[in-house]
C-alpha atoms as a PDB file:
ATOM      1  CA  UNK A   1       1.564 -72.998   0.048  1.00  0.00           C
ATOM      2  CA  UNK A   2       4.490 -73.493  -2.680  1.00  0.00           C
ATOM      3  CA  UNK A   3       6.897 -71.298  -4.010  1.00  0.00           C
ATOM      4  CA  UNK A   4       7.867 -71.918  -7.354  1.00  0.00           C
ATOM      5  CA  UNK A   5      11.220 -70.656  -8.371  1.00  0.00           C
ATOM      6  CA  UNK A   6      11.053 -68.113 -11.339  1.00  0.00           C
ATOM      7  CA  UNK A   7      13.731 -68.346 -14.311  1.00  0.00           C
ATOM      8  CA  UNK A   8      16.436 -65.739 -14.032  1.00  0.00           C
ATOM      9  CA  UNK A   9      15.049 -63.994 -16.668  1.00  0.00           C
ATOM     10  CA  UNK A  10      11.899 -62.726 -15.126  1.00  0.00           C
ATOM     11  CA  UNK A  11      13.716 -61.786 -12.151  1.00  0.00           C
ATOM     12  CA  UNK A  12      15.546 -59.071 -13.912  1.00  0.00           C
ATOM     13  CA  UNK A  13      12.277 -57.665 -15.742  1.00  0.00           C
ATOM     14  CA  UNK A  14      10.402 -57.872 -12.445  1.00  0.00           C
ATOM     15  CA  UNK A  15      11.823 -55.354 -10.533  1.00  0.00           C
ATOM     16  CA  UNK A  16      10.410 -55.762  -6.552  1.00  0.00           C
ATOM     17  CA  UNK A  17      10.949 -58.987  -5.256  1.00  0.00           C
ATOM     18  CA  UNK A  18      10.040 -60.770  -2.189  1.00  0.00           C
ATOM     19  CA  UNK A  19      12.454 -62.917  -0.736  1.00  0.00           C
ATOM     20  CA  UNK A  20      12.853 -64.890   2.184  1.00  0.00           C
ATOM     21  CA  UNK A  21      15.848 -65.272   4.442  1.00  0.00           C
ATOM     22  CA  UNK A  22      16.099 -68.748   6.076  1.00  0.00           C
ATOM     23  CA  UNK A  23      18.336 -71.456   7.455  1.00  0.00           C
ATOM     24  CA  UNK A  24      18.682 -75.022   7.045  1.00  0.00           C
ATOM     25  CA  UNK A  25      16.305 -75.646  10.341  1.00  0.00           C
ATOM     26  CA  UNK A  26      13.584 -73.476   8.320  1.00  0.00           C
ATOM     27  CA  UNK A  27      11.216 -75.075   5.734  1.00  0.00           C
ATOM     28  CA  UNK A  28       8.002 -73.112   5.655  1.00  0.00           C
ATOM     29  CA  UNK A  29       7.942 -69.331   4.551  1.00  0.00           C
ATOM     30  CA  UNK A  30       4.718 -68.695   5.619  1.00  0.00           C
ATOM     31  CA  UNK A  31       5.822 -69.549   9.356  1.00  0.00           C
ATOM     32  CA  UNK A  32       9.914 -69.408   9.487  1.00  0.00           C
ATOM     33  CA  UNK A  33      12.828 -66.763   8.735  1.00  0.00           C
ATOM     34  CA  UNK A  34      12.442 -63.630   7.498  1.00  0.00           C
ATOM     35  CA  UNK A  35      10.159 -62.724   4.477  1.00  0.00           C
ATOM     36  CA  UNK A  36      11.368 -58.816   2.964  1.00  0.00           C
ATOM     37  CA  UNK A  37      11.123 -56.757  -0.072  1.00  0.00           C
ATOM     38  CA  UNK A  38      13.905 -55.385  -2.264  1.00  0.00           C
ATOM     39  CA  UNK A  39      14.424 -53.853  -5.655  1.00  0.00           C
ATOM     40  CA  UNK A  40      18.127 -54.345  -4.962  1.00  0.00           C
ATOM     41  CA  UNK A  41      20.760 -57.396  -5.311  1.00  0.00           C
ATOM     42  CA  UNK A  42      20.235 -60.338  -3.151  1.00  0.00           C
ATOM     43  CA  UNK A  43      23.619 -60.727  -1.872  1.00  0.00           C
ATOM     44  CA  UNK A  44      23.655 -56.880  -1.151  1.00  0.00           C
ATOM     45  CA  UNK A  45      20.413 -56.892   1.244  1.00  0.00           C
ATOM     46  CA  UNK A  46      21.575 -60.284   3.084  1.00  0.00           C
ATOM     47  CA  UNK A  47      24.563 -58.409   3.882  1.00  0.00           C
ATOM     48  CA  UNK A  48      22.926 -55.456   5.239  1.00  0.00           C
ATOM     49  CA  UNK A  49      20.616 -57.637   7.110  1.00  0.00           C
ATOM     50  CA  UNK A  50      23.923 -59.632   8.707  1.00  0.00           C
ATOM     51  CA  UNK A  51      25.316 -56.017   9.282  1.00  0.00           C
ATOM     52  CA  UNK A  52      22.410 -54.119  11.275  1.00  0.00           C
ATOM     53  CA  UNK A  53      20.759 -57.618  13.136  1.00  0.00           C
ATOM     54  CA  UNK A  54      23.498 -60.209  13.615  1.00  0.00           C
ATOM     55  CA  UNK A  55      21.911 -61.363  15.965  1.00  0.00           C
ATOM     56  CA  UNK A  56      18.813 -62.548  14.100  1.00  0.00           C
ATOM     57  CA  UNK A  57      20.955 -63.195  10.872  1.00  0.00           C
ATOM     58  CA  UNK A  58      23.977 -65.287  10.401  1.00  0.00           C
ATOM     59  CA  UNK A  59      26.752 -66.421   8.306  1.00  0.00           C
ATOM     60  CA  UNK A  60      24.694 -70.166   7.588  1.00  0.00           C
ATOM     61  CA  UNK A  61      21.336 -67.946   6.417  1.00  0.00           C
ATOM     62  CA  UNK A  62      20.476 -68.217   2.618  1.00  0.00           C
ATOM     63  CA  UNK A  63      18.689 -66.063   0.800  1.00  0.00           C
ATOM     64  CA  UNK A  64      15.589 -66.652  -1.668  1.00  0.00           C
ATOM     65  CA  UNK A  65      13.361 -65.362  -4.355  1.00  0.00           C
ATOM     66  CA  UNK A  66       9.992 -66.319  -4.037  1.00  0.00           C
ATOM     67  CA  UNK A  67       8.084 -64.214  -6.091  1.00  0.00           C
ATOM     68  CA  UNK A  68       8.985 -61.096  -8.457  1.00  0.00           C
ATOM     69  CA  UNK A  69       6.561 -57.867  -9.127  1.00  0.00           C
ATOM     70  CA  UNK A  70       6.598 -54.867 -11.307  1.00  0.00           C
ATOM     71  CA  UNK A  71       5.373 -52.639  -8.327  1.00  0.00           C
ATOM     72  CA  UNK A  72       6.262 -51.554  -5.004  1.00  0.00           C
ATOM     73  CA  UNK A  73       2.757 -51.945  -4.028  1.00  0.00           C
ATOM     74  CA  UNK A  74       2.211 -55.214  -5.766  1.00  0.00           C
ATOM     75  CA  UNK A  75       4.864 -56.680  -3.462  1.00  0.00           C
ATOM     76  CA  UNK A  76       4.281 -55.348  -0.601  1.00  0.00           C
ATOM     77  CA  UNK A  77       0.770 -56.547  -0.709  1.00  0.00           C
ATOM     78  CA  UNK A  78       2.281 -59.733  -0.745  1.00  0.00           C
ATOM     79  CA  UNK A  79       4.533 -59.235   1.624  1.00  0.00           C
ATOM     80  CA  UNK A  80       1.271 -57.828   3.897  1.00  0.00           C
ATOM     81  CA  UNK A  81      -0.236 -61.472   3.321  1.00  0.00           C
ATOM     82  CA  UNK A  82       2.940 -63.788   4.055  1.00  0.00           C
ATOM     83  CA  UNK A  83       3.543 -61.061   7.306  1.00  0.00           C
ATOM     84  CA  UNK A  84       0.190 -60.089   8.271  1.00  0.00           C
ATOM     85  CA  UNK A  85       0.825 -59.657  12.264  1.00  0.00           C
ATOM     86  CA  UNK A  86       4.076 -59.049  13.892  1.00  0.00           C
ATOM     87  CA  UNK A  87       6.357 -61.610  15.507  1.00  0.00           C
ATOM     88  CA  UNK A  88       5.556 -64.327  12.695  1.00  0.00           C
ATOM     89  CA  UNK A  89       9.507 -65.956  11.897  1.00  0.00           C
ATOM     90  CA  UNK A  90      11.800 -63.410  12.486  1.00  0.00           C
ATOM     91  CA  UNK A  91      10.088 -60.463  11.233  1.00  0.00           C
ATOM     92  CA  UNK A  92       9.189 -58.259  14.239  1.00  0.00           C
ATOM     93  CA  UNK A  93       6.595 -56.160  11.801  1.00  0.00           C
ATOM     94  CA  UNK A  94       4.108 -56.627   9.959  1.00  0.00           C
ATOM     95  CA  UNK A  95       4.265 -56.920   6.403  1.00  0.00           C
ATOM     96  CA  UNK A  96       3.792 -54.594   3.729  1.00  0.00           C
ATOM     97  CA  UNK A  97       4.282 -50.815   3.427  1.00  0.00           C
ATOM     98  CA  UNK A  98       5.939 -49.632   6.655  1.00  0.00           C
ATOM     99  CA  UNK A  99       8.563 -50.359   8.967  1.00  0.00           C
ATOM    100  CA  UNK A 100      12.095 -48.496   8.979  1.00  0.00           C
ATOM    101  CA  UNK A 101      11.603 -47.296   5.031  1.00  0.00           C
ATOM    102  CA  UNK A 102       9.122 -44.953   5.799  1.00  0.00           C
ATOM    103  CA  UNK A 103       9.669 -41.324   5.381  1.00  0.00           C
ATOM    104  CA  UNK A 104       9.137 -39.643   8.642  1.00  0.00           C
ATOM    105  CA  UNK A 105       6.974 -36.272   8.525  1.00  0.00           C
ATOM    106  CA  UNK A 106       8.776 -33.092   9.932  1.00  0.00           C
ATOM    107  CA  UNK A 107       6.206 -33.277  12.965  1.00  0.00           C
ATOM    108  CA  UNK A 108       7.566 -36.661  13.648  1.00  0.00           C
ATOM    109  CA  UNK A 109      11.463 -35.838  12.975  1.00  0.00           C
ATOM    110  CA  UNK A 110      11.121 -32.591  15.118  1.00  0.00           C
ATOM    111  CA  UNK A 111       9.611 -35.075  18.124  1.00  0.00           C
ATOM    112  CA  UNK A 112      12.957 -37.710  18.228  1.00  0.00           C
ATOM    113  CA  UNK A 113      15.108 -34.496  17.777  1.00  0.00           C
ATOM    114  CA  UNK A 114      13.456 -32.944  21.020  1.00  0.00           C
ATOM    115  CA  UNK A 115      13.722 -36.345  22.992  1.00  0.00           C
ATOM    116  CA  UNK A 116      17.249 -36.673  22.057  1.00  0.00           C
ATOM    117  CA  UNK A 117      17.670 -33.144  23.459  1.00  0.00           C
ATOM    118  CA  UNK A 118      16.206 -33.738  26.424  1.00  0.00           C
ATOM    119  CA  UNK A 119      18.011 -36.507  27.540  1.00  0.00           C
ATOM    120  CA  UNK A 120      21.606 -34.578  26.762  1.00  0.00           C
ATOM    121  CA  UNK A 121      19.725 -32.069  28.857  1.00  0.00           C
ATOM    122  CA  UNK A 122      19.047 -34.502  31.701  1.00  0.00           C
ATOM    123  CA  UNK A 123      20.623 -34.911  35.099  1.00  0.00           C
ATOM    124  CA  UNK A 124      21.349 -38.365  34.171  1.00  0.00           C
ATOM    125  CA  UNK A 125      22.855 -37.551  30.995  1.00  0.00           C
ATOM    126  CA  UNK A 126      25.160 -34.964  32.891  1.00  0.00           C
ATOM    127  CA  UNK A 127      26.167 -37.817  35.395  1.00  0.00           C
ATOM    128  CA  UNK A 128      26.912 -40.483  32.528  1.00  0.00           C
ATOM    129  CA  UNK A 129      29.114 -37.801  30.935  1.00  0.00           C
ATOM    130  CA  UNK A 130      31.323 -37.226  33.788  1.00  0.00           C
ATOM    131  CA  UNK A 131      31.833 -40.988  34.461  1.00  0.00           C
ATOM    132  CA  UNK A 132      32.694 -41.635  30.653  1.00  0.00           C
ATOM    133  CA  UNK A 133      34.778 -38.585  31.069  1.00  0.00           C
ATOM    134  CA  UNK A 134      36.895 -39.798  34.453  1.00  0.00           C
ATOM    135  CA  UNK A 135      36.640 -43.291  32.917  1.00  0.00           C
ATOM    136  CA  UNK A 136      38.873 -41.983  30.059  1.00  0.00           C
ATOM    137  CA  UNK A 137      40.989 -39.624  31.924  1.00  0.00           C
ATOM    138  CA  UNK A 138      44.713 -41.056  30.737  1.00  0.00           C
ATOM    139  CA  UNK A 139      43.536 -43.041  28.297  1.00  0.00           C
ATOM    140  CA  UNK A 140      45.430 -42.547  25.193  1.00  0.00           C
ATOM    141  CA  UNK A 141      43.653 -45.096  22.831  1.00  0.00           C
ATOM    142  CA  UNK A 142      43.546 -43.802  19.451  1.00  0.00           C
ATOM    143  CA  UNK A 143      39.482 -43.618  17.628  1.00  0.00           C
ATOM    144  CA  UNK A 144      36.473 -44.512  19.413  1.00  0.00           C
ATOM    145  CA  UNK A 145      37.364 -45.673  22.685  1.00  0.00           C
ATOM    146  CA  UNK A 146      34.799 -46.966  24.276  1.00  0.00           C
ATOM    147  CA  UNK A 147      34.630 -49.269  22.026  1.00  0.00           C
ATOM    148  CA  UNK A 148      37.744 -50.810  23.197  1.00  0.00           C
ATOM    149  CA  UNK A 149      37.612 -49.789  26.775  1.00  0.00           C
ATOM    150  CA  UNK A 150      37.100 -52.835  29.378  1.00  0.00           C
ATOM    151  CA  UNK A 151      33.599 -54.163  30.239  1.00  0.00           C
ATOM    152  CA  UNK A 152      31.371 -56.317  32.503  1.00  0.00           C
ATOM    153  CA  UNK A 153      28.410 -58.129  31.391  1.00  0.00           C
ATOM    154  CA  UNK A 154      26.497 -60.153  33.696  1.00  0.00           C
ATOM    155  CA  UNK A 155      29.636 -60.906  35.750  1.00  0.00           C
ATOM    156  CA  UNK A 156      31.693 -61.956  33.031  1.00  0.00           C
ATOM    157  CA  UNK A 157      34.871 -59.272  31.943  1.00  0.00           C
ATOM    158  CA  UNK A 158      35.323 -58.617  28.563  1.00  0.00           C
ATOM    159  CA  UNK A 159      38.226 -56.877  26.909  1.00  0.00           C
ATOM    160  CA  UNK A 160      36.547 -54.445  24.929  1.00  0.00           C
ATOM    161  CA  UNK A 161      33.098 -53.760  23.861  1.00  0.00           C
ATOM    162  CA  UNK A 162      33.660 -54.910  20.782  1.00  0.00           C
ATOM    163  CA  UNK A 163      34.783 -58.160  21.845  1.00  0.00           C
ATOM    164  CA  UNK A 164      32.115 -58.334  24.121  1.00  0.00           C
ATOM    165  CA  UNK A 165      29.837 -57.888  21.259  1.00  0.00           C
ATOM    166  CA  UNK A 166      31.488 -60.636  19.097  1.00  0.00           C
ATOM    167  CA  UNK A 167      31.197 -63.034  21.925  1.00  0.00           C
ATOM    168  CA  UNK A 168      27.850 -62.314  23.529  1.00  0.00           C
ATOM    169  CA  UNK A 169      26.487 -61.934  19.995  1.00  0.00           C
ATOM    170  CA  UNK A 170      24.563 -58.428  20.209  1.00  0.00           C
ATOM    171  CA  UNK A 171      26.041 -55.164  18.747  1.00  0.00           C
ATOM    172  CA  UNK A 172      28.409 -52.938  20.404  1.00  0.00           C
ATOM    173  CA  UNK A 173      25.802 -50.009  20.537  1.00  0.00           C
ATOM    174  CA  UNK A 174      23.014 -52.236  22.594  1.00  0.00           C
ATOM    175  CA  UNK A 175      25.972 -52.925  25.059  1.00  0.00           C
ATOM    176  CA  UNK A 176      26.827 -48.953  25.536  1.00  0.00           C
ATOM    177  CA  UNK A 177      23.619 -48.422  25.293  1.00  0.00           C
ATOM    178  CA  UNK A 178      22.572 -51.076  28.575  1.00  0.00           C
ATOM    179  CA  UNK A 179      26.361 -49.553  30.315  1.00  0.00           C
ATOM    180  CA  UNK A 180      24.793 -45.657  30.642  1.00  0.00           C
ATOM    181  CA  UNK A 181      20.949 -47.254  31.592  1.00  0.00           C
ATOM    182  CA  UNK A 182      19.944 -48.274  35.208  1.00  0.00           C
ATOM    183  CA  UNK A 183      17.955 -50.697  34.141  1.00  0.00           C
ATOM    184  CA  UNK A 184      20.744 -52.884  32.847  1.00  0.00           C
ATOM    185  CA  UNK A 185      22.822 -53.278  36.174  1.00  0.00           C
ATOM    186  CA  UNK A 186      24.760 -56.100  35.084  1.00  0.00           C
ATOM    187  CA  UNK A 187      26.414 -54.388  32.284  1.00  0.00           C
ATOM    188  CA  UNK A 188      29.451 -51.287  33.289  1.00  0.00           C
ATOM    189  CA  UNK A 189      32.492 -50.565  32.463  1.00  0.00           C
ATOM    190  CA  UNK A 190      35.417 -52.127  34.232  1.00  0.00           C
END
């Protein structure tokens, strides 16, 4: 299949596109990168792509048009057919309407709140607390500190968590996120 670049013009009238976010090493849509849909400025969804996954999107990814629509519906149809299973490039959905975007119902936003509150609830949650808490006894770092608080991944010490994150290229939350869980015994806090 070939994507034929539309004139700038038609671009602007059209006002869904579907684009496709791809690296040199990446020639075929249909199989490689990341195929989304946006109503908004290029530039502006690459960056929020780079900001929330940069670890599946970097600073050599470019960013294409390769087809403009006048609906929501019309694009994500074709979105549906360029993504229709998950796990195809680097799209971990499938295509179409879905994914984060979606409005949750009430039912739904009531059952995350009550998980949430569960786990604060928890024994574990109480124990994790009271580590963080004698962890930071005497610490006198200004603004999130755990974020700057000295950590082990996999054997290897680490300054901060942010620096961790930098180096081992995942984001600072998965890290404190893997510190409080048992399941992730290579990753504490100094």
């Amino acid at each position: 299949m070939t994507f034929v670049d539309k004139p700038d013009i038609i671009n602007r009238v059209m006002k869904y596109k579907v684009y496709w976010i791809y690296n040199d090493s990446e020639k075929d849509p249909c199989n490689e990168g990341y195929i989304g849909i946006t109503h908004r400025p290029l530039s502006q969804r690459l960056k929020e792509h780079r900001k929330r996954n940069s670890y599946r999107f970097h600073s050599n990814d470019k960013i294409k048009v390769l087809e403009s629509f006048t609906t929501s519906e019309e694009a994500s149809a074709r979105e549906a057919e360029l993504r229709p299973e998950k796990y195809i490039g680097r799209n971990y959905a499938i295509g179409g309407i879905g994914g984060s975007g979606v409005d949750k119902t009430d039912d739904h936003k009531e059952k995350i709140g009550s998980g949430k509150q569960s786990w604060w609830d928890s024994p574990e949650s109480d124990v994790w607390r009271k580590e963080l808490s004698n962890t930071m006894k005497g610490n006198n770092i200004q603004g999130p500190a755990h974020n700057k608080m000295a950590c082990v991944i996999d054997g290897q010490e680490y300054d901060s968590v942010r620096g961790a994150a930098e180096i081992v290229g995942i984001p600072h939350n998965t890290i404190r996120y893997r510190i409080r869980k048992e399941s992730f015994p290579s990753y504490h806090y100094k």
